[in-house]
C-alpha atoms as a PDB file:
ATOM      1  CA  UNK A   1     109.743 105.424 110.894  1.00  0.00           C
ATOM      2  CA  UNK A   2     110.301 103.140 113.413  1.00  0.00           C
ATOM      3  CA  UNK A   3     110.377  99.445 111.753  1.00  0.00           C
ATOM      4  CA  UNK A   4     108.758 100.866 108.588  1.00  0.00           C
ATOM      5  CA  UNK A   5     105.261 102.075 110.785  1.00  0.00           C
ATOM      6  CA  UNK A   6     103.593 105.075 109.808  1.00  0.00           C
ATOM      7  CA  UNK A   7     102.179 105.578 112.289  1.00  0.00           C
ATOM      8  CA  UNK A   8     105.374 105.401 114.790  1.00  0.00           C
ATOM      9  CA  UNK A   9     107.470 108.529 113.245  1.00  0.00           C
ATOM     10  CA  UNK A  10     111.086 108.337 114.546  1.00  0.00           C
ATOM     11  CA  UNK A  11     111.707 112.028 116.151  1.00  0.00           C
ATOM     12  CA  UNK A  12     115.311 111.575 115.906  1.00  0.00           C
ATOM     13  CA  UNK A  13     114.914 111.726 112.140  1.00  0.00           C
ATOM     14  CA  UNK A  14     112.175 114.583 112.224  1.00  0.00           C
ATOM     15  CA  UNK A  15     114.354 116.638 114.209  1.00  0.00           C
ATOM     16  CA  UNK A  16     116.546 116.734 111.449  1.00  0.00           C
ATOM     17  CA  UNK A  17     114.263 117.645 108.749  1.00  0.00           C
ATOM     18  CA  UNK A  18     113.152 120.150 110.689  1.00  0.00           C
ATOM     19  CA  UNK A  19     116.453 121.272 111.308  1.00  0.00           C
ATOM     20  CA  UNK A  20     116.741 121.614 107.803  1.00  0.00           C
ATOM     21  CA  UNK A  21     113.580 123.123 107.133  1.00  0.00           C
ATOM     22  CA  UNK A  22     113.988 125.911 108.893  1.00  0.00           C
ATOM     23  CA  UNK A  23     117.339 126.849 107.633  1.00  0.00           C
ATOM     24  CA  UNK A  24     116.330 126.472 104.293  1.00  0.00           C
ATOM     25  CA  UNK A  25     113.132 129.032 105.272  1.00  0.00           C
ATOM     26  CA  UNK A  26     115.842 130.724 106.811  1.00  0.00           C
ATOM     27  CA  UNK A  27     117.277 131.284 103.218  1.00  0.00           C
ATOM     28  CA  UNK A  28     114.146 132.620 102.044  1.00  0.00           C
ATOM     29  CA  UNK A  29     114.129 128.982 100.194  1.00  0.00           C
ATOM     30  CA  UNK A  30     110.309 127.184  99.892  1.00  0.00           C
ATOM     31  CA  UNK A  31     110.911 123.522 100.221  1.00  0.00           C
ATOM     32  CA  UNK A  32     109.236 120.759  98.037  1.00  0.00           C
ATOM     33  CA  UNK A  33     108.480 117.797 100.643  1.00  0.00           C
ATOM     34  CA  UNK A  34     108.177 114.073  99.704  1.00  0.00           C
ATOM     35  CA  UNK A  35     105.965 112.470 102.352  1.00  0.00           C
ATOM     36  CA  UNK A  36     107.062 108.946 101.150  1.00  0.00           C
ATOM     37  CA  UNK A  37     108.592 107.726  97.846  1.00  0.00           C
ATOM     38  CA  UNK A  38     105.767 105.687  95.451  1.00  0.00           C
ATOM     39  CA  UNK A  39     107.590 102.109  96.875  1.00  0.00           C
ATOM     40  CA  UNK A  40     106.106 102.580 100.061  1.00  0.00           C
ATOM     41  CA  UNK A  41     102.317 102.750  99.055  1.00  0.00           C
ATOM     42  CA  UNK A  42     102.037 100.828  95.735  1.00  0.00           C
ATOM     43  CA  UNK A  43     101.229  97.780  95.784  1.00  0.00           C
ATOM     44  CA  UNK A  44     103.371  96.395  92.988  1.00  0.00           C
ATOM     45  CA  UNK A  45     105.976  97.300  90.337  1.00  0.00           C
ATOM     46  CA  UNK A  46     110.226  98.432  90.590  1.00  0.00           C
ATOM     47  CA  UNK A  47     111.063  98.075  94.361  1.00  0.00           C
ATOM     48  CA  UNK A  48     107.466  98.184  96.129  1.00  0.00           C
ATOM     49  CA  UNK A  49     107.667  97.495  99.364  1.00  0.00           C
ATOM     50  CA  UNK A  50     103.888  99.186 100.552  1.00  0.00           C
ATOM     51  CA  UNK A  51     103.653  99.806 104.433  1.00  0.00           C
ATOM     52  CA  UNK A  52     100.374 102.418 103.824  1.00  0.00           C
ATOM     53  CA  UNK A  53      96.635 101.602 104.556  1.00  0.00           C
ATOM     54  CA  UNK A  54      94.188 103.978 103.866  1.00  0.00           C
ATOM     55  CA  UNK A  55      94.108 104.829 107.685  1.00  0.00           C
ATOM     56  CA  UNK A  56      97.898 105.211 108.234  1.00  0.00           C
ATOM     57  CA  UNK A  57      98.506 107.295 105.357  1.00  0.00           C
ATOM     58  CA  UNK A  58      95.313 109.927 106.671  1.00  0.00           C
ATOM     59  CA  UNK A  59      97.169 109.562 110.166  1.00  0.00           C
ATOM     60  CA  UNK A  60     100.834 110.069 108.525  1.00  0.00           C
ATOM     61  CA  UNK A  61      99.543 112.721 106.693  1.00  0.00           C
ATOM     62  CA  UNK A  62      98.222 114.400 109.583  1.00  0.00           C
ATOM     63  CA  UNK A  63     101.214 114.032 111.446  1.00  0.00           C
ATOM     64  CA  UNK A  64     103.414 116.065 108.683  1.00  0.00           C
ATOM     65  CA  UNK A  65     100.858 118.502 108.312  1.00  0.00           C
ATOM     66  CA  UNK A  66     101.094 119.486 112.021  1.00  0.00           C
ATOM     67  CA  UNK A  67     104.583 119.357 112.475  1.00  0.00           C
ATOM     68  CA  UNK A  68     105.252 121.926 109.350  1.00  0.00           C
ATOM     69  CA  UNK A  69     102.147 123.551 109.443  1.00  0.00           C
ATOM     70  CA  UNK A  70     104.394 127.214 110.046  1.00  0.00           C
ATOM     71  CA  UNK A  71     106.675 126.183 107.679  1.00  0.00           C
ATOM     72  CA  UNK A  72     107.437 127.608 103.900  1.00  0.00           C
ATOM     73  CA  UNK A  73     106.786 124.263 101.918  1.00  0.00           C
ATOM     74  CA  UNK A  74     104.600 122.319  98.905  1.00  0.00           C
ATOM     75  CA  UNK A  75     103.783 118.915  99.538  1.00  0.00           C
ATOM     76  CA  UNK A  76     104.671 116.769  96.609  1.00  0.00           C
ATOM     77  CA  UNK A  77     102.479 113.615  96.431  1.00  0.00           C
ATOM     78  CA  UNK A  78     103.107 110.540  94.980  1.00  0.00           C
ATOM     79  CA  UNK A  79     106.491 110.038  95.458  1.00  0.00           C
ATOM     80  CA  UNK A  80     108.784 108.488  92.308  1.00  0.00           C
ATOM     81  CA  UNK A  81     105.393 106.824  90.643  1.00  0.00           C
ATOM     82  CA  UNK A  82     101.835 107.294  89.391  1.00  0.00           C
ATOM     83  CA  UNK A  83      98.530 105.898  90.902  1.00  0.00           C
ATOM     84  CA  UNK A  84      97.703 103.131  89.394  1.00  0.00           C
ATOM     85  CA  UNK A  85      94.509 101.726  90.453  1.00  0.00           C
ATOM     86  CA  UNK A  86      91.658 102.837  93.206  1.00  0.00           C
ATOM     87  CA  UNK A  87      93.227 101.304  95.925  1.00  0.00           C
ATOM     88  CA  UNK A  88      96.321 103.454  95.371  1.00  0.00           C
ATOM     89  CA  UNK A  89      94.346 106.556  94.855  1.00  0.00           C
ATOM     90  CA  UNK A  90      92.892 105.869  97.878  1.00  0.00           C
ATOM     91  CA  UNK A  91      96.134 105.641 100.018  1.00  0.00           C
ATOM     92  CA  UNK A  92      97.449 108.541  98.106  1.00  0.00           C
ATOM     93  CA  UNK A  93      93.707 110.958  98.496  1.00  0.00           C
ATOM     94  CA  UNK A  94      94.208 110.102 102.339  1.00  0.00           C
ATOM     95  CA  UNK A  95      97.441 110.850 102.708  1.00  0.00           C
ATOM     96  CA  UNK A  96      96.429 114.311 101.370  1.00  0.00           C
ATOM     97  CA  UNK A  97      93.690 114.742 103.431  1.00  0.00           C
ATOM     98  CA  UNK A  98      96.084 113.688 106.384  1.00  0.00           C
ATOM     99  CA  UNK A  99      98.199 116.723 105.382  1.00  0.00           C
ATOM    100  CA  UNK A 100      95.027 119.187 105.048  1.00  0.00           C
ATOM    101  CA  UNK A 101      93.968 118.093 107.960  1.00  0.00           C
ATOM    102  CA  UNK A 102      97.318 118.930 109.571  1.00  0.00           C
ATOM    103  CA  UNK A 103      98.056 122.060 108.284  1.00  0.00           C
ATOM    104  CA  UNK A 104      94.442 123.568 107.819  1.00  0.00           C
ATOM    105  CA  UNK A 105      95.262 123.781 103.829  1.00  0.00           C
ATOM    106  CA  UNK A 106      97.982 126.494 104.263  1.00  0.00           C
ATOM    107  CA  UNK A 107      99.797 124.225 101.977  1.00  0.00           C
ATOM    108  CA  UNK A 108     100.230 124.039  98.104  1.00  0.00           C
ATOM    109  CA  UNK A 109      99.950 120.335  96.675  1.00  0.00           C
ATOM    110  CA  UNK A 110     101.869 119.010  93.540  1.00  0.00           C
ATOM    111  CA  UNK A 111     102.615 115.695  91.753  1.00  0.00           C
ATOM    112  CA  UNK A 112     105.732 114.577  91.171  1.00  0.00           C
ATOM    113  CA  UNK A 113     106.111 110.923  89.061  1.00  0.00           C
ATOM    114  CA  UNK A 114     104.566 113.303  85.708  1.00  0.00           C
ATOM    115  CA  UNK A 115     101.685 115.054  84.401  1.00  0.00           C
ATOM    116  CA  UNK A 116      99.756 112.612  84.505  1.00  0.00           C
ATOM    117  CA  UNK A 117      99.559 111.770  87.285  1.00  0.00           C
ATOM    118  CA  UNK A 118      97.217 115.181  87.474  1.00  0.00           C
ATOM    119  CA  UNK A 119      96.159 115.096  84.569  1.00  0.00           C
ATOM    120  CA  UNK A 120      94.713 111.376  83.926  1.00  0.00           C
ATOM    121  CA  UNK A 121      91.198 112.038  85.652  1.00  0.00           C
ATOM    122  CA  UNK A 122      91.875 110.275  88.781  1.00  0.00           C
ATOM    123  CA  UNK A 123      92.232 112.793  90.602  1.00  0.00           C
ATOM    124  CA  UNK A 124      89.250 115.388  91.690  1.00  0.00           C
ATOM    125  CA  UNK A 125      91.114 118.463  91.085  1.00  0.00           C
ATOM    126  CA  UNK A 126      94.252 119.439  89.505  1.00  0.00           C
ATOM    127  CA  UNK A 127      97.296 120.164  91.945  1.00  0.00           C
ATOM    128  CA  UNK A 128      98.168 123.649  93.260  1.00  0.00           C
ATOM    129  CA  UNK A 129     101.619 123.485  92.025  1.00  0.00           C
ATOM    130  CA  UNK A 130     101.674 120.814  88.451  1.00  0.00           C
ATOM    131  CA  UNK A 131     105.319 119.634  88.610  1.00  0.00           C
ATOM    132  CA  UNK A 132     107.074 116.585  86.501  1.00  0.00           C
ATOM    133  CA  UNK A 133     109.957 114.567  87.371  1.00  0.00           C
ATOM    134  CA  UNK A 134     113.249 114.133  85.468  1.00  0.00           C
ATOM    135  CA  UNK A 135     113.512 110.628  86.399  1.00  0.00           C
ATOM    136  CA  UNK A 136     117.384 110.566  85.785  1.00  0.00           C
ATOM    137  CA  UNK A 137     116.813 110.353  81.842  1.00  0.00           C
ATOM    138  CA  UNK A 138     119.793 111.656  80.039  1.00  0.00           C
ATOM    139  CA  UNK A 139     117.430 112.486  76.822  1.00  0.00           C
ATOM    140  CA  UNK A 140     115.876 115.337  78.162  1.00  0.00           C
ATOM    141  CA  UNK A 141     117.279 118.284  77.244  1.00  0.00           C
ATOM    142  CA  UNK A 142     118.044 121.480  79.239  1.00  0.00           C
ATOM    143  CA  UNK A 143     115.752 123.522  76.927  1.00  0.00           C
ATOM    144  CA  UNK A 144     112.676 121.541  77.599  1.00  0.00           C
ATOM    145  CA  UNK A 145     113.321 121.846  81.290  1.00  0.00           C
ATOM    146  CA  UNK A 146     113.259 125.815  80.674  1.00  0.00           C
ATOM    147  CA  UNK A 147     109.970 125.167  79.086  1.00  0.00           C
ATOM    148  CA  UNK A 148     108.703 123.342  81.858  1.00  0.00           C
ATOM    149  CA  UNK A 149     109.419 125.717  84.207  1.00  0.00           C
ATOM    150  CA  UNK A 150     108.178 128.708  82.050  1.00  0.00           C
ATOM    151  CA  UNK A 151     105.197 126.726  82.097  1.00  0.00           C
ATOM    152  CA  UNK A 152     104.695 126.838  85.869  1.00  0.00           C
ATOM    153  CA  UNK A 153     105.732 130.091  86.461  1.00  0.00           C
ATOM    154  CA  UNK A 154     109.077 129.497  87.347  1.00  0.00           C
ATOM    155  CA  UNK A 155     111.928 132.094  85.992  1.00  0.00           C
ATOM    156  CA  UNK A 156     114.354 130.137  83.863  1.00  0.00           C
ATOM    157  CA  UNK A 157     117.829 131.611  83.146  1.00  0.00           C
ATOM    158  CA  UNK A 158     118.799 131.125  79.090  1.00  0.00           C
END
């Protein structure tokens, strides 16, 4: 983004991810996508630094949506942290309606900062893909991981 604006996308950087996009389709290879890490639209806590309204996040959203609307990928709100409050959930529900918007729903939808953050009511429907995020803690175990993924259909080496 040019001078932290969502809503003026640098196409030098987009040209890369969509560089890499396609080579991971390429692969055979679904991406998960990030459209922002949690700092940028909560308001407060570990390194927030918010730059989303309501109406930029529907707009940034929309931009994504269209530019990988023909690409293999599940959007993974939220970023590294969980909604909060309604003001957050508002930023966060627009952003997603930005992306459906964009890519006419073609596109799966998980959370990433935990299962809660699907699972705590705020949000009107649970997400197409649950997901949970290791967070870099060196207490959870490899096993539980398999469970996780057994749990979401994934197929888990032992």
């Amino acid at each position: 983004l040019h001078d932290l604006d969502p809503t003026r996308p640098n196409e030098a950087y987009f040209r890369h991810v969509d560089a890499i996009v396609a080579r991971a389709n390429a692969l055979g290879l679904v991406m998960g996508m990030l459209p922002t890490w949690g700092a940028y639209w909560r308001g407060s806590g570990w390194n927030a630094n918010p730059i989303f309204t309501p109406e930029s996040a529907h707009s940034y959203g929309r931009f994504l949506g269209e530019r990988y609307r023909n690409s293999s990928l599940i959007w993974i709100l939220g970023g590294d942290r969980n909604v909060s409050n309604d003001d957050e959930l508002t930023i966060i529900s627009n952003m997603a309606a930005g992306l459906a918007a964009g890519d006419g729903g073609s596109h799966g939808r998980g959370h990433a900062a935990g299962v809660e953050a699907a699972s705590d009511g705020r949000t009107n429907a649970p997400p197409d893909h649950p997901t949970t995020m290791h967070g870099g803690d060196a207490s959870v175990r490899p096993r539980r991981w398999a469970a996780v993924c057994r749990g979401v259909g994934a197929r888990v080496r032992a």
